[in-house]
PDB file of N, CA and C in Angstrom:
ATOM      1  N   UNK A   1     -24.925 -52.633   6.375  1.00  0.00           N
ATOM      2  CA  UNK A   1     -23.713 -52.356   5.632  1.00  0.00           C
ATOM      3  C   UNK A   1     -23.659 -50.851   5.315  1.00  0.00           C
ATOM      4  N   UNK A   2     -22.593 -50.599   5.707  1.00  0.00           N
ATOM      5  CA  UNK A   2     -22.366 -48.771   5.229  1.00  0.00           C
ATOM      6  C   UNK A   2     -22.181 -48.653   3.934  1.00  0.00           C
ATOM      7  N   UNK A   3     -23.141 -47.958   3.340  1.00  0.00           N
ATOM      8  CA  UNK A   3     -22.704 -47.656   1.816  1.00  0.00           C
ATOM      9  C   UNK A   3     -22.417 -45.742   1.053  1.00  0.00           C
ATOM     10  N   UNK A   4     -22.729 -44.970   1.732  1.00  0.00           N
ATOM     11  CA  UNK A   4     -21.999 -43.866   2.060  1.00  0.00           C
ATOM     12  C   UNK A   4     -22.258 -43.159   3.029  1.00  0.00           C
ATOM     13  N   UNK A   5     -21.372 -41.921   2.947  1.00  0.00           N
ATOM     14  CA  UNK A   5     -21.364 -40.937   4.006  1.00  0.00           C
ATOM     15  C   UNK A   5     -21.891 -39.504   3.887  1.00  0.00           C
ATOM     16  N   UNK A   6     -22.831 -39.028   4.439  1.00  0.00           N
ATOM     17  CA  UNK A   6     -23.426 -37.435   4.307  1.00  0.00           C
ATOM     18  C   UNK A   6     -22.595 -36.797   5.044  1.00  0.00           C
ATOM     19  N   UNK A   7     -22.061 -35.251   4.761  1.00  0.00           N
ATOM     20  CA  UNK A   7     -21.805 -34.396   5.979  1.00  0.00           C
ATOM     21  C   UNK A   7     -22.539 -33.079   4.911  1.00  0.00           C
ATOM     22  N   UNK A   8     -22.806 -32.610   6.127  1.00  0.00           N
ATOM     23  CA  UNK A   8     -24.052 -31.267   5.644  1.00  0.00           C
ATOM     24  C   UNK A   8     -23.053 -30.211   6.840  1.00  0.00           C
ATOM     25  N   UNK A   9     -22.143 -28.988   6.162  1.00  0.00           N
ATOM     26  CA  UNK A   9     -21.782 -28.048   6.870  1.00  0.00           C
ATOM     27  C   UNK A   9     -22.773 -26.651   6.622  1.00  0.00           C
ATOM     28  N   UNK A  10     -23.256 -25.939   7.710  1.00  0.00           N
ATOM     29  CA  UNK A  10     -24.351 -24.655   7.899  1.00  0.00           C
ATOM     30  C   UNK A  10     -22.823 -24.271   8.233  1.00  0.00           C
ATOM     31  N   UNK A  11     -23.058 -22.860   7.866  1.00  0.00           N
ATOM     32  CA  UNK A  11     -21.601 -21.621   8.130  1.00  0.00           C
ATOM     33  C   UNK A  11     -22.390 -20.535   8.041  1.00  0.00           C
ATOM     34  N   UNK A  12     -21.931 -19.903   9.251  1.00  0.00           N
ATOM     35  CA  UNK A  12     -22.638 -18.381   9.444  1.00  0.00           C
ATOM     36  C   UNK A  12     -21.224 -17.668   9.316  1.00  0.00           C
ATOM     37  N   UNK A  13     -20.972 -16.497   8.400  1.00  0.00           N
ATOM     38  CA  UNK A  13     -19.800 -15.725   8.773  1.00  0.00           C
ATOM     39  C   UNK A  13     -20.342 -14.355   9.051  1.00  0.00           C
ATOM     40  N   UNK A  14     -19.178 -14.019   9.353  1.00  0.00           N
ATOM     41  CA  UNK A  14     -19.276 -12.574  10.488  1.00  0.00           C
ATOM     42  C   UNK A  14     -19.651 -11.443   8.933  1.00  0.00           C
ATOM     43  N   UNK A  15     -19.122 -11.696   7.964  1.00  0.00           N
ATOM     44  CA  UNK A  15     -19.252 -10.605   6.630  1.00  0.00           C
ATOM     45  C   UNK A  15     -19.561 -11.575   5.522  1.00  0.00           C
ATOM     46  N   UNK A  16     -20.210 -10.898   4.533  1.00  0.00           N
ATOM     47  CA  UNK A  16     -19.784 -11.628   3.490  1.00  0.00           C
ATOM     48  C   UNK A  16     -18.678 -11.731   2.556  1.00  0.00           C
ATOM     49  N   UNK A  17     -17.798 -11.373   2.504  1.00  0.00           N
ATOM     50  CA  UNK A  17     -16.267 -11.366   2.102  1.00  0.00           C
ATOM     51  C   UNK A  17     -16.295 -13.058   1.995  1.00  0.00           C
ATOM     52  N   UNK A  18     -15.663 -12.620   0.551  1.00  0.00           N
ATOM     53  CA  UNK A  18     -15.362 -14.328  -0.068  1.00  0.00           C
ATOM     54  C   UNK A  18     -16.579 -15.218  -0.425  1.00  0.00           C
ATOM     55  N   UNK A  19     -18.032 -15.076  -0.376  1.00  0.00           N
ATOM     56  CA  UNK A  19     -18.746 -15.430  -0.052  1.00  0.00           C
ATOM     57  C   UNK A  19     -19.706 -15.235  -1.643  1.00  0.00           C
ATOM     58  N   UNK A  20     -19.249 -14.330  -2.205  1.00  0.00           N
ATOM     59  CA  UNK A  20     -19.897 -13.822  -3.632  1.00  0.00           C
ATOM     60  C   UNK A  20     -18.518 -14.324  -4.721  1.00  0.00           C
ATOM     61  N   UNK A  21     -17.338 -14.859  -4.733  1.00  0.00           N
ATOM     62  CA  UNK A  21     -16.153 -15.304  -4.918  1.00  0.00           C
ATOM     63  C   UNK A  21     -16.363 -16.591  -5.767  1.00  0.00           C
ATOM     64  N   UNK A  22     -16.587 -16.721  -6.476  1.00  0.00           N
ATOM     65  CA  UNK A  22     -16.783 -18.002  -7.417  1.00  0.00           C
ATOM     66  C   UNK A  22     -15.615 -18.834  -7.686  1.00  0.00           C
ATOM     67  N   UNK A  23     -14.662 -18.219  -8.098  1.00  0.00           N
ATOM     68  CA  UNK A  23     -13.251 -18.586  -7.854  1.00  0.00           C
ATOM     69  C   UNK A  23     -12.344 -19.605  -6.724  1.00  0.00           C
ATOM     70  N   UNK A  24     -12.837 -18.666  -5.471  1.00  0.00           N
ATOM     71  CA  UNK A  24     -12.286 -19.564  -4.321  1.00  0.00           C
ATOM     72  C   UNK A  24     -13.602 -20.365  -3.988  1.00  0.00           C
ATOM     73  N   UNK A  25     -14.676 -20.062  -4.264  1.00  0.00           N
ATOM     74  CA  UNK A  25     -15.390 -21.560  -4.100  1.00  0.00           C
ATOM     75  C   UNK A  25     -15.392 -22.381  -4.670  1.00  0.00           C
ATOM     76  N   UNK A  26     -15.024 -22.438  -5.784  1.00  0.00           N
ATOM     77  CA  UNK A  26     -14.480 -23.360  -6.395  1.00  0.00           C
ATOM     78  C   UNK A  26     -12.717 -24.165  -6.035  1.00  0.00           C
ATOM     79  N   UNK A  27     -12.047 -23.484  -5.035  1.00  0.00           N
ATOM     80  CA  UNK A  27     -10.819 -23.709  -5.082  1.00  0.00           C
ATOM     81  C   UNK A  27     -11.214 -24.749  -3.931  1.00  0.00           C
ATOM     82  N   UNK A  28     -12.156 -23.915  -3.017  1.00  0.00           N
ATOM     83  CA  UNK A  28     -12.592 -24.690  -1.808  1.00  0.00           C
ATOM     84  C   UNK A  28     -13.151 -26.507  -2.093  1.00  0.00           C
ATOM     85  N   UNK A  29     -13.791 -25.982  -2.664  1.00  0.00           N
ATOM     86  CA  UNK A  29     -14.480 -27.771  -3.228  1.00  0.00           C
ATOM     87  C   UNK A  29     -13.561 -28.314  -3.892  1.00  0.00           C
ATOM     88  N   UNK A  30     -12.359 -28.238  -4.585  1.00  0.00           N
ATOM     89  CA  UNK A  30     -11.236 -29.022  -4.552  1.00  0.00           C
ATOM     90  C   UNK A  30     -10.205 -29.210  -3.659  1.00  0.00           C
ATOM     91  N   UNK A  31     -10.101 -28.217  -2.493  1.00  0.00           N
ATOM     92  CA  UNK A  31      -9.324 -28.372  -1.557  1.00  0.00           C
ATOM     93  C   UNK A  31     -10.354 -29.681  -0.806  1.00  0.00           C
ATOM     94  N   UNK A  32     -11.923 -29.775  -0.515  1.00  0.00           N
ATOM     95  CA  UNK A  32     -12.515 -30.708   0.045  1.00  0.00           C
ATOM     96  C   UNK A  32     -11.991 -31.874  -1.050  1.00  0.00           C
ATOM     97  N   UNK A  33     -12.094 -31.814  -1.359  1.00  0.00           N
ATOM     98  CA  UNK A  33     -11.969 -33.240  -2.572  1.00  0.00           C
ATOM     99  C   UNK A  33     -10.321 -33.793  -2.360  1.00  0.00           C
ATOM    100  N   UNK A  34      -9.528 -32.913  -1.926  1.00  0.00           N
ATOM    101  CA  UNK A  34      -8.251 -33.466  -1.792  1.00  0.00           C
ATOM    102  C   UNK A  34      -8.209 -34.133  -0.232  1.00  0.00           C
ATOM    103  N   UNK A  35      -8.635 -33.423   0.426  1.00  0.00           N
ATOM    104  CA  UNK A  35      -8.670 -33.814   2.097  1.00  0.00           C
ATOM    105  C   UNK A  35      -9.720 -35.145   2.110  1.00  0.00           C
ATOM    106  N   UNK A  36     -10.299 -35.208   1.277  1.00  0.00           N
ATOM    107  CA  UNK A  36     -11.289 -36.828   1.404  1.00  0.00           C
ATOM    108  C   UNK A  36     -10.579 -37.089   0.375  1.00  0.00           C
ATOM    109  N   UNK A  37      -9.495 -37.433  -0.330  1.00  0.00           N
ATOM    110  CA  UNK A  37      -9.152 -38.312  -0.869  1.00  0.00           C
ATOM    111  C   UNK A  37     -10.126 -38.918  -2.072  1.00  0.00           C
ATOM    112  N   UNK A  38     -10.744 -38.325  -2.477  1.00  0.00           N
ATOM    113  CA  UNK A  38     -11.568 -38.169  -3.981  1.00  0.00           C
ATOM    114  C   UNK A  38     -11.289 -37.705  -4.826  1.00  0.00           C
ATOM    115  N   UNK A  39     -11.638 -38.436  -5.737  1.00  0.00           N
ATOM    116  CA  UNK A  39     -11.538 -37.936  -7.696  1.00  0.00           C
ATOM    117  C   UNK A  39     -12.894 -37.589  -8.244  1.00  0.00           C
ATOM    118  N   UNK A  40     -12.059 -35.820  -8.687  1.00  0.00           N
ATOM    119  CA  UNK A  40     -13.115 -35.038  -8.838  1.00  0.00           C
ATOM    120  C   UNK A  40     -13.398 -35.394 -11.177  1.00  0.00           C
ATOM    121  N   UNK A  41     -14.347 -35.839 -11.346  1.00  0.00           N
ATOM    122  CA  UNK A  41     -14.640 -36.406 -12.627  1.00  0.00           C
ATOM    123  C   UNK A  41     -14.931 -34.781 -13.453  1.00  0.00           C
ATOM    124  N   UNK A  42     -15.694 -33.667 -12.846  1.00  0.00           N
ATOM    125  CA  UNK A  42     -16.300 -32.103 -13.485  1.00  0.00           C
ATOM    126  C   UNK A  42     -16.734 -31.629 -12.498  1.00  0.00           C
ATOM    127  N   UNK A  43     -16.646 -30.429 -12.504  1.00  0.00           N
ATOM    128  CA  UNK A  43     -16.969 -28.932 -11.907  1.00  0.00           C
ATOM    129  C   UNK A  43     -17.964 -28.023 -12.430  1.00  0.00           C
ATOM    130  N   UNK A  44     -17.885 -27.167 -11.671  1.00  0.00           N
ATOM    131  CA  UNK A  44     -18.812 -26.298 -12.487  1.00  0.00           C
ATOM    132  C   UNK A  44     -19.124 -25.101 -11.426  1.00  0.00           C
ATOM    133  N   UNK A  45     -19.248 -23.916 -11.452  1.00  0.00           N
ATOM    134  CA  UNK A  45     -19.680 -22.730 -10.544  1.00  0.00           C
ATOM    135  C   UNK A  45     -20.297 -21.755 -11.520  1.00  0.00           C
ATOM    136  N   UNK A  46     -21.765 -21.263 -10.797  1.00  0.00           N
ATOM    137  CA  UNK A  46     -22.664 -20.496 -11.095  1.00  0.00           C
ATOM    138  C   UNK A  46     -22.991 -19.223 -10.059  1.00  0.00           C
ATOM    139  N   UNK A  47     -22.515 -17.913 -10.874  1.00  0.00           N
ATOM    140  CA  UNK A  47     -22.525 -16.759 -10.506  1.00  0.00           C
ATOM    141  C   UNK A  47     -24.119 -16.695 -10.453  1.00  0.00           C
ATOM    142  N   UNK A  48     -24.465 -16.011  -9.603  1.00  0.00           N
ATOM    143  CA  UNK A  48     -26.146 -15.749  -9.327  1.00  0.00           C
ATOM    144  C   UNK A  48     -26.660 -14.077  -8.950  1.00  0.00           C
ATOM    145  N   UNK A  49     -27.167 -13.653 -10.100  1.00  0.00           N
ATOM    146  CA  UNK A  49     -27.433 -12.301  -9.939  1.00  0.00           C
ATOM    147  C   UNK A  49     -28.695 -11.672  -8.703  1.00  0.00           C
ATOM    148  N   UNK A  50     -28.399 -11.168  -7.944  1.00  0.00           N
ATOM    149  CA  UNK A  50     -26.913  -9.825  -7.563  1.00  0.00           C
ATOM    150  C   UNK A  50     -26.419 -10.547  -7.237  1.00  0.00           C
ATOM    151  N   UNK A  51     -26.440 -11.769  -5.837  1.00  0.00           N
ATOM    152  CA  UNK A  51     -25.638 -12.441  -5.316  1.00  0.00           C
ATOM    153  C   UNK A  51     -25.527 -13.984  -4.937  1.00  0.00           C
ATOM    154  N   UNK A  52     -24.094 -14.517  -4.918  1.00  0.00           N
ATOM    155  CA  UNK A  52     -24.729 -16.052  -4.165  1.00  0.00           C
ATOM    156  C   UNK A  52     -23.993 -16.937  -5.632  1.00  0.00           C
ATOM    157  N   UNK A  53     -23.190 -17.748  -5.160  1.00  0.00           N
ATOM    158  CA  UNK A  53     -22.718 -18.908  -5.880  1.00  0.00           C
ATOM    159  C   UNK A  53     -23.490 -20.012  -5.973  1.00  0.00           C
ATOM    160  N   UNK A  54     -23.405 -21.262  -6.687  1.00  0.00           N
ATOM    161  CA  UNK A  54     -23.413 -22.404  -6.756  1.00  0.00           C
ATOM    162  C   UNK A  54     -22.249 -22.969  -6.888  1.00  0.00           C
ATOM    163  N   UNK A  55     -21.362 -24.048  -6.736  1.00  0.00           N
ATOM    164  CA  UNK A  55     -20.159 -24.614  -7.232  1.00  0.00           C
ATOM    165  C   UNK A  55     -20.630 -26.181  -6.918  1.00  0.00           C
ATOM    166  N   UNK A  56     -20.759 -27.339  -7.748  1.00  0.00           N
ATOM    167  CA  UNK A  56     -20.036 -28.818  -7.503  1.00  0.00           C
ATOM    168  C   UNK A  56     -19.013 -29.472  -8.145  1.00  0.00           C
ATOM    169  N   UNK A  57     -18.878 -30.104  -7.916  1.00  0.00           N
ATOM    170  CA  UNK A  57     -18.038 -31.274  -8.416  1.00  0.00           C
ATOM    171  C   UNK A  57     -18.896 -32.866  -8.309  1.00  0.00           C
ATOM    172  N   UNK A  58     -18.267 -33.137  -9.195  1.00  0.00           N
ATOM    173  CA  UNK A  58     -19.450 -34.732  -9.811  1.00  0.00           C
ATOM    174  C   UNK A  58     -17.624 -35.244  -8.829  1.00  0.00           C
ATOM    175  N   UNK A  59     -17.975 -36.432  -8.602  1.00  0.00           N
ATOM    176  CA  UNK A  59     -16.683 -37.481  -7.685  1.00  0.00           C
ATOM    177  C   UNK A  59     -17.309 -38.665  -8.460  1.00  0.00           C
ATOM    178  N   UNK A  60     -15.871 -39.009  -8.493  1.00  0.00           N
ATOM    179  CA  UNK A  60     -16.145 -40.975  -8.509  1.00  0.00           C
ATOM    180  C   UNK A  60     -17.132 -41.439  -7.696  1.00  0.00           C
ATOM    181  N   UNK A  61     -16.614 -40.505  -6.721  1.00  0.00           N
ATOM    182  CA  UNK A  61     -17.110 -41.510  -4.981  1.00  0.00           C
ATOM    183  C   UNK A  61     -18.723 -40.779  -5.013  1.00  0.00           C
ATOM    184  N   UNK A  62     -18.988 -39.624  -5.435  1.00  0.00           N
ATOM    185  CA  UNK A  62     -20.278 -39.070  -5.385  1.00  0.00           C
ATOM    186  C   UNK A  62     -20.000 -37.792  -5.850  1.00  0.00           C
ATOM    187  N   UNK A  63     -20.654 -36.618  -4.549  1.00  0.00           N
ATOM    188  CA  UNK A  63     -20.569 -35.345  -4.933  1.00  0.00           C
ATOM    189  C   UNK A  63     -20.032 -34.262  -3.675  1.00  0.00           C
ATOM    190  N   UNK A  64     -19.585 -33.049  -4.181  1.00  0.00           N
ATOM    191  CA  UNK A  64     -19.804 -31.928  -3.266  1.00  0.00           C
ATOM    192  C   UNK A  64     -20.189 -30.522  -3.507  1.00  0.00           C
ATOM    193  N   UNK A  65     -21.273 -30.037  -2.915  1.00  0.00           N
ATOM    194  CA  UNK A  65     -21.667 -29.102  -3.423  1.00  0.00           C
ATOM    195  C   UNK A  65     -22.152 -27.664  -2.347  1.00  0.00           C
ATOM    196  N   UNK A  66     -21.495 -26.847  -2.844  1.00  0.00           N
ATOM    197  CA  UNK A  66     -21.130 -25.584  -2.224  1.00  0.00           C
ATOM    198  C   UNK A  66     -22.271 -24.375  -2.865  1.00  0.00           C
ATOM    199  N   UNK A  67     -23.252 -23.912  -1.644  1.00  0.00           N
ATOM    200  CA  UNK A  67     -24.098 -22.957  -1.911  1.00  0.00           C
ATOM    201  C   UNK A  67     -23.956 -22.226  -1.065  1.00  0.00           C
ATOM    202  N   UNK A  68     -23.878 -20.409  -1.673  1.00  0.00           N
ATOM    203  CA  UNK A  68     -23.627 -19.298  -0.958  1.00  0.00           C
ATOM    204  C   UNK A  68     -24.896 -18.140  -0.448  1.00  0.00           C
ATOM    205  N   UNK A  69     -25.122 -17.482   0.196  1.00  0.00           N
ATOM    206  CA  UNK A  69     -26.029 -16.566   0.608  1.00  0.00           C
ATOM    207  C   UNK A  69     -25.176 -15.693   1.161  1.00  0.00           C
ATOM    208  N   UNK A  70     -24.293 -14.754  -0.075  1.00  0.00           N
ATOM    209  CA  UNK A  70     -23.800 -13.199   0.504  1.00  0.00           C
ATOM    210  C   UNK A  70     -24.487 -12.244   1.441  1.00  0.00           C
ATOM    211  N   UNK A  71     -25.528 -12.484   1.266  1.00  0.00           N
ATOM    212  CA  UNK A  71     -26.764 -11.365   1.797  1.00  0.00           C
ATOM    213  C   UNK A  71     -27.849 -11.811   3.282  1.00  0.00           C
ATOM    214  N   UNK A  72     -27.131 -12.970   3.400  1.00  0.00           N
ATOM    215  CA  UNK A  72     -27.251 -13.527   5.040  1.00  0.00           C
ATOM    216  C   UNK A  72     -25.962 -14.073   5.580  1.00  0.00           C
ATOM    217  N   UNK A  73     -24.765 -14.029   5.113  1.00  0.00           N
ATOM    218  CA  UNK A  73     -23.479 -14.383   5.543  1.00  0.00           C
ATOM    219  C   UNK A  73     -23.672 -15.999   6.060  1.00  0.00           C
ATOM    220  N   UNK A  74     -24.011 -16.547   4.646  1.00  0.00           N
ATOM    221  CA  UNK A  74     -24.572 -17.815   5.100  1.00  0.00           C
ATOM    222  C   UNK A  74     -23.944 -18.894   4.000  1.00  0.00           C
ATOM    223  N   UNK A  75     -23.415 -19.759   4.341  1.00  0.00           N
ATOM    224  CA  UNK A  75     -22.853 -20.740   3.218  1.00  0.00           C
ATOM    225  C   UNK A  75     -23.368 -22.271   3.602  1.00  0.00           C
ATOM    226  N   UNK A  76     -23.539 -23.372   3.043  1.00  0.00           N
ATOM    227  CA  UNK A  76     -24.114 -24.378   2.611  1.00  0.00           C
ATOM    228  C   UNK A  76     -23.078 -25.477   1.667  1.00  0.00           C
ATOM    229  N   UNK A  77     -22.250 -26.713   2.710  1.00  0.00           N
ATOM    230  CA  UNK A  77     -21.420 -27.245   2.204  1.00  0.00           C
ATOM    231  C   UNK A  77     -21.893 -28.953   2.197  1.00  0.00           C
ATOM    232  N   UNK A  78     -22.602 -29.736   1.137  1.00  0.00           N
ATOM    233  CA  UNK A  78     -22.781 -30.597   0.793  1.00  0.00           C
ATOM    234  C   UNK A  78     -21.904 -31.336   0.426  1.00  0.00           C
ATOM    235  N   UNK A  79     -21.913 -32.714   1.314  1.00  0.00           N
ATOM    236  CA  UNK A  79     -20.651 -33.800   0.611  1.00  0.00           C
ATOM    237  C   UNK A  79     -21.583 -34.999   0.735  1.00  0.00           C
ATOM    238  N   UNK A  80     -21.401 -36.298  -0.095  1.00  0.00           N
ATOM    239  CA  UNK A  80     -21.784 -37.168  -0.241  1.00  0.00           C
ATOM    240  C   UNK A  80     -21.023 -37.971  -0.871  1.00  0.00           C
ATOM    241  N   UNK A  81     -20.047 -38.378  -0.280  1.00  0.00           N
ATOM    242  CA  UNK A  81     -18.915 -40.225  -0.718  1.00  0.00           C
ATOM    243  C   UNK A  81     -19.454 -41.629  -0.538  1.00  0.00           C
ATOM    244  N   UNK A  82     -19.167 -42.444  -1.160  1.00  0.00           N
ATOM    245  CA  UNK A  82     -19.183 -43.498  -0.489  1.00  0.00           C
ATOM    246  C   UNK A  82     -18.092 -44.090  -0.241  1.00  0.00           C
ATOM    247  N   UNK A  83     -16.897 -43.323  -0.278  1.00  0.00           N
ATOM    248  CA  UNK A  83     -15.501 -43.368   0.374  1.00  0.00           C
ATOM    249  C   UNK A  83     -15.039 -42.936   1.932  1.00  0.00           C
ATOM    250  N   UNK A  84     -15.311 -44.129   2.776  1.00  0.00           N
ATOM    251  CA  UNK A  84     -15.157 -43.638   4.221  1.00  0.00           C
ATOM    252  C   UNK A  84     -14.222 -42.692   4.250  1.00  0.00           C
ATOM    253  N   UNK A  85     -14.262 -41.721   5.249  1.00  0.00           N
ATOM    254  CA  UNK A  85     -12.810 -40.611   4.680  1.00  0.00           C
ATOM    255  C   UNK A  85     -12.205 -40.640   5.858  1.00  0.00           C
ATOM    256  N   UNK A  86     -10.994 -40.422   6.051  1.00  0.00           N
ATOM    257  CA  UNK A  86      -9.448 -40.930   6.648  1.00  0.00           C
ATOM    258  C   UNK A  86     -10.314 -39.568   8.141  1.00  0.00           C
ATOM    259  N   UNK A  87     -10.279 -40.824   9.061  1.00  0.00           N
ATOM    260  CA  UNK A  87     -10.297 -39.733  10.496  1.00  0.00           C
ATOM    261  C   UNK A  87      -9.957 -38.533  10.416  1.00  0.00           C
ATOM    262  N   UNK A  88      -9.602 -37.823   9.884  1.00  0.00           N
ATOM    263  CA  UNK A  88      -8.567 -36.397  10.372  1.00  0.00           C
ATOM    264  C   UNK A  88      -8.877 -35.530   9.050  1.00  0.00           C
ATOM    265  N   UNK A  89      -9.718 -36.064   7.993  1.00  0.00           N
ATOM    266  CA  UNK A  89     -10.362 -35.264   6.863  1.00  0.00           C
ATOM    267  C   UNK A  89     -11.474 -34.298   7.090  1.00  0.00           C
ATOM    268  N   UNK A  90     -12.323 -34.818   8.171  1.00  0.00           N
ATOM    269  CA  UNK A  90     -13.404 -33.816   8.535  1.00  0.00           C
ATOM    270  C   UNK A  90     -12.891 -32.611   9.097  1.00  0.00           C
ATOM    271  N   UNK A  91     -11.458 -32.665  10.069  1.00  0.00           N
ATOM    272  CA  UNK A  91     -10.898 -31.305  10.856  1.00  0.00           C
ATOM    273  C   UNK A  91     -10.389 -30.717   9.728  1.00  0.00           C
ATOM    274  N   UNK A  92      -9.892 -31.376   8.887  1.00  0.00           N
ATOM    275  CA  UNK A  92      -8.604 -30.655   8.009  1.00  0.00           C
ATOM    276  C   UNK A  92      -9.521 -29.381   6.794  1.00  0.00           C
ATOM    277  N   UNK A  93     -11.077 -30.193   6.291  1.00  0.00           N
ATOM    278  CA  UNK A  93     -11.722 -29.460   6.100  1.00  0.00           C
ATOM    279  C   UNK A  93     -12.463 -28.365   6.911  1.00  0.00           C
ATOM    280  N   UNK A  94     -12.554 -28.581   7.846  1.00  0.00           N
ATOM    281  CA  UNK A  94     -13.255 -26.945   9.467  1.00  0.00           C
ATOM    282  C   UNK A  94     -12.211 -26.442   9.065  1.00  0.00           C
ATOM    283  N   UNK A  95     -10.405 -26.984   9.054  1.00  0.00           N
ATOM    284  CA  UNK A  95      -9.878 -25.947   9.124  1.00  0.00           C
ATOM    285  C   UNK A  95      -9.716 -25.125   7.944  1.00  0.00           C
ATOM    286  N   UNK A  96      -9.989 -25.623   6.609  1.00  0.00           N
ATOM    287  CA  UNK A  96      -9.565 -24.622   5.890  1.00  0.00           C
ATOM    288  C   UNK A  96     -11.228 -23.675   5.477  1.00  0.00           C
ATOM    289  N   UNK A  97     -12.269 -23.873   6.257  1.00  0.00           N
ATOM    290  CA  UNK A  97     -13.034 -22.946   5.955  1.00  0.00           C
ATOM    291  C   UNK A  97     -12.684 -21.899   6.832  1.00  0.00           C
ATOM    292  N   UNK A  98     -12.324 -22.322   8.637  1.00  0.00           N
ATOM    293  CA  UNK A  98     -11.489 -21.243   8.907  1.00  0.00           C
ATOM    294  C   UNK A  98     -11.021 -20.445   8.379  1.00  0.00           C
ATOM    295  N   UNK A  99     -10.065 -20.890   7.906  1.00  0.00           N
ATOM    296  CA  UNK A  99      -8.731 -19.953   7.305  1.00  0.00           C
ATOM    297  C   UNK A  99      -9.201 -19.078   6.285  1.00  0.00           C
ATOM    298  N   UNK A 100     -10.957 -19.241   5.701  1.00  0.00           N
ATOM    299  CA  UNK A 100     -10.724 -19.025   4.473  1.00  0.00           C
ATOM    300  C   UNK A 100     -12.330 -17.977   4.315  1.00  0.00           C
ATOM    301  N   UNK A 101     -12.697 -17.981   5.328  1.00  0.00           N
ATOM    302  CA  UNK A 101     -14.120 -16.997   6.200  1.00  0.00           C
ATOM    303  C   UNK A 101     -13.962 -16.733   7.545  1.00  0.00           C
ATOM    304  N   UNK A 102     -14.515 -14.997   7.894  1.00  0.00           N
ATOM    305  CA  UNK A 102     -14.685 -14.880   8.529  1.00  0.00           C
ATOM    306  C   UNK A 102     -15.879 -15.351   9.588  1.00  0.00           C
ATOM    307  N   UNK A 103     -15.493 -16.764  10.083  1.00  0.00           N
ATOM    308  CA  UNK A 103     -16.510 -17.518  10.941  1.00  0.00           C
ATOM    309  C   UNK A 103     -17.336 -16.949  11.861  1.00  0.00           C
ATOM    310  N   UNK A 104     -18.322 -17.012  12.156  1.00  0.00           N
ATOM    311  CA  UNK A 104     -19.410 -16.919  13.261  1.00  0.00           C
ATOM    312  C   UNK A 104     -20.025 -18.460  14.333  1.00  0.00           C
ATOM    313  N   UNK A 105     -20.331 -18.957  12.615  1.00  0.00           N
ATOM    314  CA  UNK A 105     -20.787 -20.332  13.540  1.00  0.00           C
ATOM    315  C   UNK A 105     -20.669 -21.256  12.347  1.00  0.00           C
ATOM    316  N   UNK A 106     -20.042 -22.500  13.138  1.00  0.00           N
ATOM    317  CA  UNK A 106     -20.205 -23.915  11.736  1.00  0.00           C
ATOM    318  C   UNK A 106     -20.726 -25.354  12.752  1.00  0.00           C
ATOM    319  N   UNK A 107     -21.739 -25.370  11.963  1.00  0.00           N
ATOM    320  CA  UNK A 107     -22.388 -26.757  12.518  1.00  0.00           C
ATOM    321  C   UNK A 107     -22.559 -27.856  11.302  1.00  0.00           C
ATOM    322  N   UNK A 108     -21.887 -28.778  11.796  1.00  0.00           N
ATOM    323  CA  UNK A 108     -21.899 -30.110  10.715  1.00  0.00           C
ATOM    324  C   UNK A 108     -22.818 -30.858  11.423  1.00  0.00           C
ATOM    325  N   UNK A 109     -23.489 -31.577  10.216  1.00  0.00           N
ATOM    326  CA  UNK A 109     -24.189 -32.880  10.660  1.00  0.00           C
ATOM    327  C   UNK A 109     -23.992 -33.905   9.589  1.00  0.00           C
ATOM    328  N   UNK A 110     -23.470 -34.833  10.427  1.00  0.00           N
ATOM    329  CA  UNK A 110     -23.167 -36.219   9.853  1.00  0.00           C
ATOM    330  C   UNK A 110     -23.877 -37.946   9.723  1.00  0.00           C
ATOM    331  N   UNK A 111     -24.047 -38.281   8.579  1.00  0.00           N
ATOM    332  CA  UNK A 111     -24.677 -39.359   8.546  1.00  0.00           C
ATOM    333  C   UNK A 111     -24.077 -41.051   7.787  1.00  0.00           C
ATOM    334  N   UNK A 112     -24.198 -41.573   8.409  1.00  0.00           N
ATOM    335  CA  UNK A 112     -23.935 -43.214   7.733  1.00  0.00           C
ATOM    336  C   UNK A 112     -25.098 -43.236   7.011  1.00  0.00           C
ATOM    337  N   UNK A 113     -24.852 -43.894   6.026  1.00  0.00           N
ATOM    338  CA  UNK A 113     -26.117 -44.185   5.303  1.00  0.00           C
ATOM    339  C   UNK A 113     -26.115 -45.858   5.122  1.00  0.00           C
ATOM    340  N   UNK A 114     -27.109 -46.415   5.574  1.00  0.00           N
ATOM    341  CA  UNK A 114     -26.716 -47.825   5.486  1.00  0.00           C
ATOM    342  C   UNK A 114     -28.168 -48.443   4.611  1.00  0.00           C
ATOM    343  N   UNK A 115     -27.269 -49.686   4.222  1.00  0.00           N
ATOM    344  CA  UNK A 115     -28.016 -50.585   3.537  1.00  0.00           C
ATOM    345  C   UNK A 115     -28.506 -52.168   4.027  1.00  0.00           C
ATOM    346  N   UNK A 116     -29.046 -52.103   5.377  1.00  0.00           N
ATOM    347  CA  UNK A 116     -29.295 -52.967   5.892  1.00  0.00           C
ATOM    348  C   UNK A 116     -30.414 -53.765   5.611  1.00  0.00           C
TER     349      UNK A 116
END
């Protein structure tokens, strides 16, 4: 029996621009939370001296959680639902990290988690 879903996004960008931004990472993890169709319960983002965010959100359905590395142009996008999410939620999220970093490389890895 499927009882939730992992996706683990690695993001290499070309700069770090946006990447030290607490603000839009935080806008980002509610833009994820709208594209999976989740209710976000609290938030929270942590500035990290010199550099590098934290941001989650607690979900009904679970969590998502967004960690930054300005200083390797490296970001770290944690989701965990147990709300199967609508076919076309995983692109809709690639696309708005697109739109929203200068990309290099994004590799997702995805998991069922079952309770068999």
């Amino acid at each position: 029996m499927e009882i939730a879903y992992h996706f683990l996004f690695n993001i290499t960008t070309k700069s770090s621009n946006n990447l030290d931004d607490s603000h839009k990472i935080h806008v980002l993890c509610q833009v994820i939370s709208k594209a999976l169709k989740t209710t976000i319960l609290e938030s929270s983002s942590n500035y990290f001296l010199p550099h590098g965010v934290t941001t989650y959100a607690l979900l009904s359905e679970s969590h998502i959680a967004i960690h930054t590395w300005p200083e390797k142009n490296f970001m770290i996008i944690d989701i965990l639902t147990c709300k199967k999410p609508d076919s076309d939620a995983i692109q809709q999220i690639k696309q708005r990290i697109a739109e929203g970093y200068n990309l290099k490389k994004i590799e997702l890895k995805e998991e069922v988690i079952r309770n068999d």
